[in-house]
Protein backbone atom coordinates (compact mmCIF):
# COMPACT_ATOMS: atom_id res chain seq x y z
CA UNK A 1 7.85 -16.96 7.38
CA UNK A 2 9.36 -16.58 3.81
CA UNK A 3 9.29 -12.19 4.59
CA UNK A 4 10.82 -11.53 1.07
CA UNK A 5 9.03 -13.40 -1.21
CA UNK A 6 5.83 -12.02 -3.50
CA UNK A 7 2.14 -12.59 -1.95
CA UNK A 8 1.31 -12.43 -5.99
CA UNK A 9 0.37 -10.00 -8.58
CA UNK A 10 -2.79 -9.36 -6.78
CA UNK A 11 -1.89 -8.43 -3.45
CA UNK A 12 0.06 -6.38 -4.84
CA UNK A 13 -2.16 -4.27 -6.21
CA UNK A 14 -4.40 -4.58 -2.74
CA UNK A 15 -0.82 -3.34 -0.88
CA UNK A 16 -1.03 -0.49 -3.40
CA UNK A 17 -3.71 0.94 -2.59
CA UNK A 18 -3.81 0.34 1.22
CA UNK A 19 -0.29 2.27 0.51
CA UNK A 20 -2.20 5.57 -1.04
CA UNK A 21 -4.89 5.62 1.10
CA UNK A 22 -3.03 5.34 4.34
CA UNK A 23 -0.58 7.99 3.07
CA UNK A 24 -3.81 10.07 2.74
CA UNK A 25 -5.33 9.85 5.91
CA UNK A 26 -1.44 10.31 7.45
CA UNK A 27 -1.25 13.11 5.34
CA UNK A 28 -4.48 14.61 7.29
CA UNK A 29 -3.81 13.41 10.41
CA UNK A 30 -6.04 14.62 13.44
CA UNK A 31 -7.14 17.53 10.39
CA UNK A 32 -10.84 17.74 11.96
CA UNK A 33 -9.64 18.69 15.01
CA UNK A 34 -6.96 21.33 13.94
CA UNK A 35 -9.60 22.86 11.97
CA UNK A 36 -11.87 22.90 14.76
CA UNK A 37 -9.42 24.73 16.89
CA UNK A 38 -7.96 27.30 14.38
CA UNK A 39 -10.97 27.49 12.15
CA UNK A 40 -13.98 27.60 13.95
CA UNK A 41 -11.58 28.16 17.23
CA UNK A 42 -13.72 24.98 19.43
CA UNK A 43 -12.17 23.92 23.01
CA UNK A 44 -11.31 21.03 24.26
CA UNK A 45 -14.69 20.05 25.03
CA UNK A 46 -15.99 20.87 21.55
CA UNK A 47 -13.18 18.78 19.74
CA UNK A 48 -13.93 15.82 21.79
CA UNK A 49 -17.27 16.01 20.98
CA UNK A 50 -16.73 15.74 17.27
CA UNK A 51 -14.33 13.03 17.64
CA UNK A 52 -16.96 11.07 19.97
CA UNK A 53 -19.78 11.81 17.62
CA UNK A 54 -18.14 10.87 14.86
CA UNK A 55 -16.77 7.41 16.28
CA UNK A 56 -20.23 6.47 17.49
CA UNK A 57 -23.14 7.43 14.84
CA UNK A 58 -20.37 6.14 12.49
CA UNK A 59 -20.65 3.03 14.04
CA UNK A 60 -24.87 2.86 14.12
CA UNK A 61 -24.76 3.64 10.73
CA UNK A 62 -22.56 0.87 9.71
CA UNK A 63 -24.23 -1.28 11.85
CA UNK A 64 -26.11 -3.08 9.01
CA UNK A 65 -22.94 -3.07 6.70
CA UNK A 66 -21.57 -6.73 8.32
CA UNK A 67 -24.71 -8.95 7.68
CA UNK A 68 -25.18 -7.67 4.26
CA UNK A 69 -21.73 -7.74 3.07
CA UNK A 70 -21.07 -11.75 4.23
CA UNK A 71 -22.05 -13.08 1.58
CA UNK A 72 -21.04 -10.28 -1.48
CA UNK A 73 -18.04 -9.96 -3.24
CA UNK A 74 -15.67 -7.68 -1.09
CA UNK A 75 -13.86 -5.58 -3.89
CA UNK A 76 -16.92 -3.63 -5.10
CA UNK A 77 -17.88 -3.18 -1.63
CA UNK A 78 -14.27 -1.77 -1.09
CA UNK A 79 -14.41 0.42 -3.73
CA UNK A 80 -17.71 1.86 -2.80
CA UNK A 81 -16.42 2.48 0.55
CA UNK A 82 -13.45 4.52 -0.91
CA UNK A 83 -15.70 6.62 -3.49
CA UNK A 84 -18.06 6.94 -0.25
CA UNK A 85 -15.40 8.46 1.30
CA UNK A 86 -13.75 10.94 -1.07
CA UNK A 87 -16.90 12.23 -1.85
CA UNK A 88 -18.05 13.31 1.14
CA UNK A 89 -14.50 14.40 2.11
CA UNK A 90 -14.53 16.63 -0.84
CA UNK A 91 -17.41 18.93 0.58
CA UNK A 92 -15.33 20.05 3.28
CA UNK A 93 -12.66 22.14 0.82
CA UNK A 94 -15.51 22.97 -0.90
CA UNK A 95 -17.57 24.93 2.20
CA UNK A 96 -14.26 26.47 3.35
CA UNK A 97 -13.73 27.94 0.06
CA UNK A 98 -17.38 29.28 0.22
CA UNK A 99 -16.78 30.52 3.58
CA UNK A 100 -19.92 27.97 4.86
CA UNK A 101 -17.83 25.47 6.69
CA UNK A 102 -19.16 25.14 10.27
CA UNK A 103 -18.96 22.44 12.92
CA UNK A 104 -21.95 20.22 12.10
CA UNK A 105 -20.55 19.79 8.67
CA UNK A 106 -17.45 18.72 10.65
CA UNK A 107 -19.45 16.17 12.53
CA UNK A 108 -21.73 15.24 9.37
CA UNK A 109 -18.85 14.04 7.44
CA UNK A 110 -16.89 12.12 10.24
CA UNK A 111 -19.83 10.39 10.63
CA UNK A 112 -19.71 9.31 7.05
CA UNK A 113 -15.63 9.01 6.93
CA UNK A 114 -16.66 6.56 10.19
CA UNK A 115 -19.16 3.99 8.62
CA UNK A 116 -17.41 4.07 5.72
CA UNK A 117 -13.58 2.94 7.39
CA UNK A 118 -15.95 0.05 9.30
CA UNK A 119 -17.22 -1.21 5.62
CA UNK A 120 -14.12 -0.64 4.04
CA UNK A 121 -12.11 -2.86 7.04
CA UNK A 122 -14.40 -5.60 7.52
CA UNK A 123 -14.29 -6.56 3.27
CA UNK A 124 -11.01 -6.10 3.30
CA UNK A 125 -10.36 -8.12 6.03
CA UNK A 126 -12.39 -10.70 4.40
CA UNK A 127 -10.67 -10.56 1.24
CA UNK A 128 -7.22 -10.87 2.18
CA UNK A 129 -8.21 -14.28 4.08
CA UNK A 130 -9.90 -15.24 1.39
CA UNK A 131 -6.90 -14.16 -0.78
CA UNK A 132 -3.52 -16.01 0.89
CA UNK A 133 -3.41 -18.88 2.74
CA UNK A 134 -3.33 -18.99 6.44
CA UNK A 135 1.13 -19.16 6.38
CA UNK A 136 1.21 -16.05 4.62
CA UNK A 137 -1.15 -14.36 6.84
CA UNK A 138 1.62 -12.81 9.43
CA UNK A 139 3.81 -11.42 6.04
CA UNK A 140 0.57 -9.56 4.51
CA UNK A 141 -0.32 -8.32 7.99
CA UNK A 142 3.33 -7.45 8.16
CA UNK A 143 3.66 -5.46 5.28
CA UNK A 144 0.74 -3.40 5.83
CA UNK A 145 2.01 -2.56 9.22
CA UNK A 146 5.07 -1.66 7.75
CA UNK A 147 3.27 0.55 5.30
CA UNK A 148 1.37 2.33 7.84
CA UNK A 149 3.55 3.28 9.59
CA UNK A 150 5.85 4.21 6.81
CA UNK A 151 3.32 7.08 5.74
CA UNK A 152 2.48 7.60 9.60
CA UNK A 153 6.31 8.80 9.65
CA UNK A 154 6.29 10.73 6.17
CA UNK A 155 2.07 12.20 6.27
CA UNK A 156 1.80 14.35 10.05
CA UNK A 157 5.45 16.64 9.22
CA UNK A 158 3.97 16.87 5.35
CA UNK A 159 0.30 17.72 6.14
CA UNK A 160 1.66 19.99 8.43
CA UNK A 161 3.75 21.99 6.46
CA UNK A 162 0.71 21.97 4.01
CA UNK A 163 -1.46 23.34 6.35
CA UNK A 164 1.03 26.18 6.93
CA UNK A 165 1.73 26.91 3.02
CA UNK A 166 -1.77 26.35 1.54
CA UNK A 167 -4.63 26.65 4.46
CA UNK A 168 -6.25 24.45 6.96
CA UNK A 169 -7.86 22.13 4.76
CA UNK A 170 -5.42 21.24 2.33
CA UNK A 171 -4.49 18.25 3.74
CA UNK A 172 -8.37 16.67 3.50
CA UNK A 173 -8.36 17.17 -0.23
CA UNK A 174 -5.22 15.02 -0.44
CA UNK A 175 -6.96 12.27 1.40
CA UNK A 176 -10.00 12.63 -0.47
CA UNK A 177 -7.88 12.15 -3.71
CA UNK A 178 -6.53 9.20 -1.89
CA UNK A 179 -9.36 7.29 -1.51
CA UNK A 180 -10.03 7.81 -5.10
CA UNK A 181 -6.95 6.41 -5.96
CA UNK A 182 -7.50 3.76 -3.63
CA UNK A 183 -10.49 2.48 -5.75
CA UNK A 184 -8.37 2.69 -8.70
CA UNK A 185 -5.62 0.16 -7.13
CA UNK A 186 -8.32 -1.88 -5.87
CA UNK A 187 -10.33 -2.66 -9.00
CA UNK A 188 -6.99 -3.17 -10.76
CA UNK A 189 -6.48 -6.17 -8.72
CA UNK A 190 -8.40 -7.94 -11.83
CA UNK A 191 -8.80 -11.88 -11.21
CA UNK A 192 -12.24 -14.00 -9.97
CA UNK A 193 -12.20 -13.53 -6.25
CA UNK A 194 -13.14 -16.39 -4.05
CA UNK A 195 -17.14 -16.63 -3.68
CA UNK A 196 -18.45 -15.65 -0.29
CA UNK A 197 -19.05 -19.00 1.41
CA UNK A 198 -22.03 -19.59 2.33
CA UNK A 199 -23.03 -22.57 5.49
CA UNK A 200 -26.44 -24.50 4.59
CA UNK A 201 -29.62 -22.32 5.07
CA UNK A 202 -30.07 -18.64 4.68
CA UNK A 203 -27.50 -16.10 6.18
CA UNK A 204 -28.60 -15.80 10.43
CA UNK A 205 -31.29 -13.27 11.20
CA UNK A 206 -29.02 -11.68 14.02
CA UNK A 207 -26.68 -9.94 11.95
CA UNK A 208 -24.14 -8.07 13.67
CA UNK A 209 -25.66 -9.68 16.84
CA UNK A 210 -24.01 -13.02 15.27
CA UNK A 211 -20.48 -11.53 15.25
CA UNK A 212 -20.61 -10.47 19.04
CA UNK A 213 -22.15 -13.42 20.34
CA UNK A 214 -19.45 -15.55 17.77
CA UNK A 215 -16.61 -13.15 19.17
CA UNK A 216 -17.93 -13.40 23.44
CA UNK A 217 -18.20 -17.57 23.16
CA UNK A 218 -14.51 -17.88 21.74
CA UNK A 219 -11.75 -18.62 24.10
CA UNK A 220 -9.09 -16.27 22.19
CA UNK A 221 -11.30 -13.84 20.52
CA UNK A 222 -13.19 -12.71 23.50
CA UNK A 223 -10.06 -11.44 25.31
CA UNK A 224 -8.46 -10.10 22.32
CA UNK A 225 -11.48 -8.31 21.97
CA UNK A 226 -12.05 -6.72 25.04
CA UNK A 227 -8.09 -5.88 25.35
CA UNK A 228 -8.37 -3.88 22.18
CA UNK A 229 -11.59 -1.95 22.36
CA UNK A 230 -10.69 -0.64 25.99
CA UNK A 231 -6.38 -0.12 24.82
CA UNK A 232 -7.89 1.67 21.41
CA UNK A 233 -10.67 4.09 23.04
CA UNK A 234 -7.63 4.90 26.08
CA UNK A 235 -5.61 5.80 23.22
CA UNK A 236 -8.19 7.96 21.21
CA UNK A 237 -9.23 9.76 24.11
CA UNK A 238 -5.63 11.25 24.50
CA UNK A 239 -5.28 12.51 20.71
CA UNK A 240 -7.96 15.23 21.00
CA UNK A 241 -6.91 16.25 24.03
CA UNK A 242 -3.25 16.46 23.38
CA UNK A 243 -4.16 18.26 20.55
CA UNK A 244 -5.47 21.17 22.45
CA UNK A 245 -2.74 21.14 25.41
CA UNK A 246 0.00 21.35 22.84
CA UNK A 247 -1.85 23.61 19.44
CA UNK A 248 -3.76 25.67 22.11
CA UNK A 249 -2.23 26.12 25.32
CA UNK A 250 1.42 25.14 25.01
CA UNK A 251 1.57 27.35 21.54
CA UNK A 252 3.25 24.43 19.51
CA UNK A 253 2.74 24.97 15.94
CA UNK A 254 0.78 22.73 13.34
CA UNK A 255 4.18 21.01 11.76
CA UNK A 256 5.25 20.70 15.46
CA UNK A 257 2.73 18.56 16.32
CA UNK A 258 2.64 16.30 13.13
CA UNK A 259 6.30 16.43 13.70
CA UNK A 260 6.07 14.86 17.54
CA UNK A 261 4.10 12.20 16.02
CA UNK A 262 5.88 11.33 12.28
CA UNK A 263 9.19 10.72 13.58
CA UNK A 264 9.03 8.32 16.56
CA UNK A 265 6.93 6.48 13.52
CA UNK A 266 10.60 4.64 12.83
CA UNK A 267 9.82 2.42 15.64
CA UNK A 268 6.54 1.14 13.37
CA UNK A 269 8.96 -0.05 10.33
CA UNK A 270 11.11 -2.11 13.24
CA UNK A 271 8.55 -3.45 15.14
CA UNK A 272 6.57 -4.93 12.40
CA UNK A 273 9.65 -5.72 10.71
CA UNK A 274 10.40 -7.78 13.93
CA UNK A 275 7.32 -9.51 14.83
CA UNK A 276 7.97 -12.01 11.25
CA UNK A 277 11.13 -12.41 12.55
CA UNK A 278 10.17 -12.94 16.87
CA UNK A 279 6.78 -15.56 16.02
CA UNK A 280 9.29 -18.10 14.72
CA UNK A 281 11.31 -18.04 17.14
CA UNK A 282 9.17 -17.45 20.18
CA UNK A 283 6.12 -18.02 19.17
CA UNK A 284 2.67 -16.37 18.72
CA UNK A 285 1.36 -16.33 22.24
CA UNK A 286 4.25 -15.20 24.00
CA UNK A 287 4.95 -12.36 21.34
CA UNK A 288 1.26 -11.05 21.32
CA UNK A 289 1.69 -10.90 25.71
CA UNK A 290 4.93 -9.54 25.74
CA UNK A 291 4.08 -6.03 22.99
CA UNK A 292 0.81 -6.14 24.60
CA UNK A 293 2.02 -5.63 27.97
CA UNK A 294 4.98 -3.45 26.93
CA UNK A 295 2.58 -0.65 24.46
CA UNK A 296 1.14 -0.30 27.61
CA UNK A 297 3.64 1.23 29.43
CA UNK A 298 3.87 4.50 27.96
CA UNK A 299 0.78 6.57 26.99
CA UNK A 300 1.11 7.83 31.26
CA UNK A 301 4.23 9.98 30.10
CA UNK A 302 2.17 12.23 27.94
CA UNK A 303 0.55 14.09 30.85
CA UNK A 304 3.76 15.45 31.37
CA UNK A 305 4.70 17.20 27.97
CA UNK A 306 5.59 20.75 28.42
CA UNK A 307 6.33 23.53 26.26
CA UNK A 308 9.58 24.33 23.75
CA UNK A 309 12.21 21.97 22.84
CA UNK A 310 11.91 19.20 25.83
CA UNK A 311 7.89 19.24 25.71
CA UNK A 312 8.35 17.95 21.91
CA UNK A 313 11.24 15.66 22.64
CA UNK A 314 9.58 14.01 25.48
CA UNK A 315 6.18 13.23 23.32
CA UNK A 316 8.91 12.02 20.52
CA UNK A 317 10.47 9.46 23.20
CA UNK A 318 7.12 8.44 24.51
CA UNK A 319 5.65 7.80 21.37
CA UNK A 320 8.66 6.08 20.06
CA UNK A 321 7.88 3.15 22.71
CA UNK A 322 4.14 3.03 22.23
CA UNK A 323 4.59 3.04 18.32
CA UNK A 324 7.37 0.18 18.19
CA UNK A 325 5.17 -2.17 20.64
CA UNK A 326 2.05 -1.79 18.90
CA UNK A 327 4.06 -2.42 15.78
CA UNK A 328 5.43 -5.93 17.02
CA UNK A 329 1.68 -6.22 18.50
CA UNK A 330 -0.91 -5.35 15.83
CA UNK A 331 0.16 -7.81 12.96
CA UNK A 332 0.59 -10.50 15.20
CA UNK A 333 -3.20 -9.61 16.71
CA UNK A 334 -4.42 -9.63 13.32
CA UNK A 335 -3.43 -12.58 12.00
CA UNK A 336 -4.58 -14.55 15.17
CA UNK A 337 -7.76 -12.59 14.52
CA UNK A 338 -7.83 -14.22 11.05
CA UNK A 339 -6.77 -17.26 11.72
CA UNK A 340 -8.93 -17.98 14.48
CA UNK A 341 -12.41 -16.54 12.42
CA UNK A 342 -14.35 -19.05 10.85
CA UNK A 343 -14.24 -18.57 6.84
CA UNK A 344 -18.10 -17.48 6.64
CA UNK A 345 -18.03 -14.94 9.67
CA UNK A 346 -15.15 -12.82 8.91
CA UNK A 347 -17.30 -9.65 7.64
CA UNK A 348 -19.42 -9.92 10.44
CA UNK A 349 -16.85 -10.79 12.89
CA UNK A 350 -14.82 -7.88 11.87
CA UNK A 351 -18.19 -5.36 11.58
CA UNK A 352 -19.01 -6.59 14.89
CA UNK A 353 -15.23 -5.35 16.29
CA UNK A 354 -15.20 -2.31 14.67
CA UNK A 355 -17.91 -1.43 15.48
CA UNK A 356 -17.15 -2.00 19.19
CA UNK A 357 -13.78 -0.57 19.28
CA UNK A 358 -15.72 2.84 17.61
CA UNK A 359 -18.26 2.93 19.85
CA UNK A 360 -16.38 2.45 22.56
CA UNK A 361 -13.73 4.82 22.03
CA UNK A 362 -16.65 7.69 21.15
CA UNK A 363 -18.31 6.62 24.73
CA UNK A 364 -15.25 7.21 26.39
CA UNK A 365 -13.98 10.10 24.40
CA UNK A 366 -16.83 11.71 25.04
CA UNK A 367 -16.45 11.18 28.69
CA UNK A 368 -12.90 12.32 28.93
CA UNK A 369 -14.08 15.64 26.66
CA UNK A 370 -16.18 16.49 30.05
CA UNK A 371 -13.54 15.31 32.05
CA UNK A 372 -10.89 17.51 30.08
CA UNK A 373 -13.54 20.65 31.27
CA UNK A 374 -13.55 20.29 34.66
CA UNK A 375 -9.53 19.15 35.24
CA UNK A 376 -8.15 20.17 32.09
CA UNK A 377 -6.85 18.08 29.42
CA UNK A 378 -3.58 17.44 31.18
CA UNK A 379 -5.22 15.88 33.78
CA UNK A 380 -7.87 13.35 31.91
CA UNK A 381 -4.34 12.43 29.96
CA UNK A 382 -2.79 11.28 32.63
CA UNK A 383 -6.12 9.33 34.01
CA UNK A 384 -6.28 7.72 30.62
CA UNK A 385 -2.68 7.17 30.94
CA UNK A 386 -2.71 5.12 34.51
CA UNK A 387 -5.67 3.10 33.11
CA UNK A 388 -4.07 2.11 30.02
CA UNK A 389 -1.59 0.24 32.66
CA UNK A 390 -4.60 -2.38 33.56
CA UNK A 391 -5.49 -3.64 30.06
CA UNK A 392 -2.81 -6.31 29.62
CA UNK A 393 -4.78 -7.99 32.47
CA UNK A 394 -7.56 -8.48 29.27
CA UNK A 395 -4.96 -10.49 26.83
CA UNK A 396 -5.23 -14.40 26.18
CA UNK A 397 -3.41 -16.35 28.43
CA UNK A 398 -3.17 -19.11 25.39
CA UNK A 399 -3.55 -19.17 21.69
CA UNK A 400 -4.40 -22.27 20.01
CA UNK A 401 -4.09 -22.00 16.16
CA UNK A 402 -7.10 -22.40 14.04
CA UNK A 403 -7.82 -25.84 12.09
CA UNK A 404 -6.41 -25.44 8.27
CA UNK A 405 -8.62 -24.17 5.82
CA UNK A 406 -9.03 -25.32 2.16
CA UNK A 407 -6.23 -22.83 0.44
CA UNK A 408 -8.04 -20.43 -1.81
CA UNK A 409 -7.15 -19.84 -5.65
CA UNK A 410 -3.49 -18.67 -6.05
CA UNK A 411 -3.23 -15.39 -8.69
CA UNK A 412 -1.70 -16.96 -10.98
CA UNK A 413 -4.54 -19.95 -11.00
CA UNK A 414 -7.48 -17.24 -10.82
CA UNK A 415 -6.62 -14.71 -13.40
């Protein structure tokens, strides 16, 4: 991998504003449920709900989005995505100023916020293959793992301390203002981009159905995608509920909580820092097994946080090892993603996943919200926790690399 080098004028611009807008959403991390809980004081049953119900009419809604997309230029789409997104963001300031803010406005816009991140990932995706050829792949996926966890470490501590100094929903404004930027960065990027490719005949009938049945017949994609829809919702189902053990019954503090989650964030700049350097040397298959089986280990500790100084040190040191293995994992899962995606079923390859993993995780979060009400949240932690130990069974036992695409247009040859 040649790490230091520059992906071009272009990506640049696309690394940008990936850069602004995942600062924003860092910036408001888990704000729906905080507000939930010390606005319109909701449970743990209530906050799972709006998590859940976001995740899953979010993905019916952008159900369509894949098909249509294929075979469209993916920066407008992008930037449609992003205004889609501030705008409807911006209504939730706006109610809580009027004193009208209420739950189903909660729920409205994460449903929006929801088919909107599914648009916005699958074109993007899409672009950036179309973008860089397949050796620079790892770097780009690299970098933005480096980047997101770079604002993962500098938003949560931030939006907390906003939330403290200016009110509750301070922190969704800045995303919303994000996302505008975002737009900005993108249609910067300037240059022709790379027309859709199109196979002979019309686009298939199926739609999304096309990405699923495309992902389930492929050797390496199937696993992958099974792995990560069932790791992801085991993961989401936690957030919500942590939230509540350690905001509402532990009596942690807003900035205490963004705090247990911003600074283990480190281990995201080394682990994706490490996977360009481990592939070389050890290769793809054996680095995507090895994180996958190691981010694993950890989510179980979390059922046994307690409160004051230890509580928040032990959430710190457990997050710290889940954060640094899906860091070595995630851009090393991408790019096989990528790489192993035929050229004209990338948008609806990557609709079909996101939609999955969203659906999925709003299934299950949903589930553990009930669960959470009859054991209490500690409890359906550590369930999720032991469970998460059983997906590494799901990972590839081989990766075979992709044939070579024709390289797209360099920057330099398309501006």
């Amino acid at each position: 991998m040649r790490g230091g080098r520059s992906l071009g004028r272009r990506f640049e611009w696309l690394w940008a504003a990936y850069a602004v807008s995942a600062l924003g959403t860092w910036l408001a991390f888990d704000a729906f449920s905080l507000i939930a809980v010390i606005v319109l004081h909701a449970g743990a049953t209530e906050v799972a709900v709006l998590s859940a119900a976001g995740l899953a009419v979010g993905a019916v809604v952008a159900t369509p989005l894949g098909p249509w997309m294929e075979f469209r230029h993916k920066r407008p789409v992008m930037m449609t995505m992003d205004l889609v997104r501030c705008g409807v963001l911006l209504t939730v300031p706006a109610a809580y100023a009027l004193g009208a803010l209420t739950f189903v406005q909660l729920l409205v816009v994460a449903v929006v916020v929801g088919a909107a991140d599914i648009g916005f990932t699958a074109a993007s995706g899409a672009f950036v293959k179309s973008l860089l050829p397949p050796e620079d792949l790892l770097t780009a996926n690299a970098r933005f793992e480096a980047t997101q966890w770079s604002a993962t470490i500098l938003g949560p501590p931030l939006g907390g301390a906003a939330m403290g100094l200016f009110g509750p929903v301070t922190t969704v404004l800045a995303n919303a203002v994000s996302f505008l930027l975002s737009a900005a960065g993108i249609r910067a990027i300037g240059g022709a981009e790379t027309p859709p490719v199109r196979t002979d005949g019309p686009p298939p009938a199926g739609g999304l159905l096309e990405g699923w049945r495309y992902i389930l017949a492929h050797p390496v994609l199937r696993p992958l995608f099974f792995n990560t829809a069932l790791y992801n919702a085991l993961i989401m189902v936690s957030l919500p509920l942590l939230a509540v053990l350690m905001v509402g019954d532990l009596g942690f503090s807003a900035w205490q909580y963004g705090l247990a989650f911003s600074v283990p964030s480190i281990g995201g700049l080394i682990g994706s820092r490490l996977a360009r350097r481990l592939v070389p040397r050890f290769g793809e298959r054996r680095v995507l097994l090895t994180s996958g089986w190691l981010r694993a280990c950890w989510p179980v500790g979390l059922a046994f946080v307690g409160p004051g100084t230890a509580g928040l040190v032990l959430v710190m040191v457990v997050e710290l090892g889940v954060i640094m293995s899906c860091a070595v994992f995630n851009p090393v899962y991408a790019t096989t993603r990528l790489r192993q995606t035929d050229a004209d079923r990338v948008a609806r390859t990557l609709s079909a996943w996101s939609v999955t993993n969203k659906a999925t995780a709003a299934a299950m979060t949903a589930l553990w919200g009930l669960l959470a009400g009859v054991t209490g949240p500690r409890a359906a932690i550590a369930i999720a926790g032991v469970l998460v130990l059983a997906t590494p069974l799901l990972l590839p036992r081989r990766v075979d690399h992709a044939p070579p695409e024709p390289a797209p247009l360099r920057a330099e040859e398309a501006a």
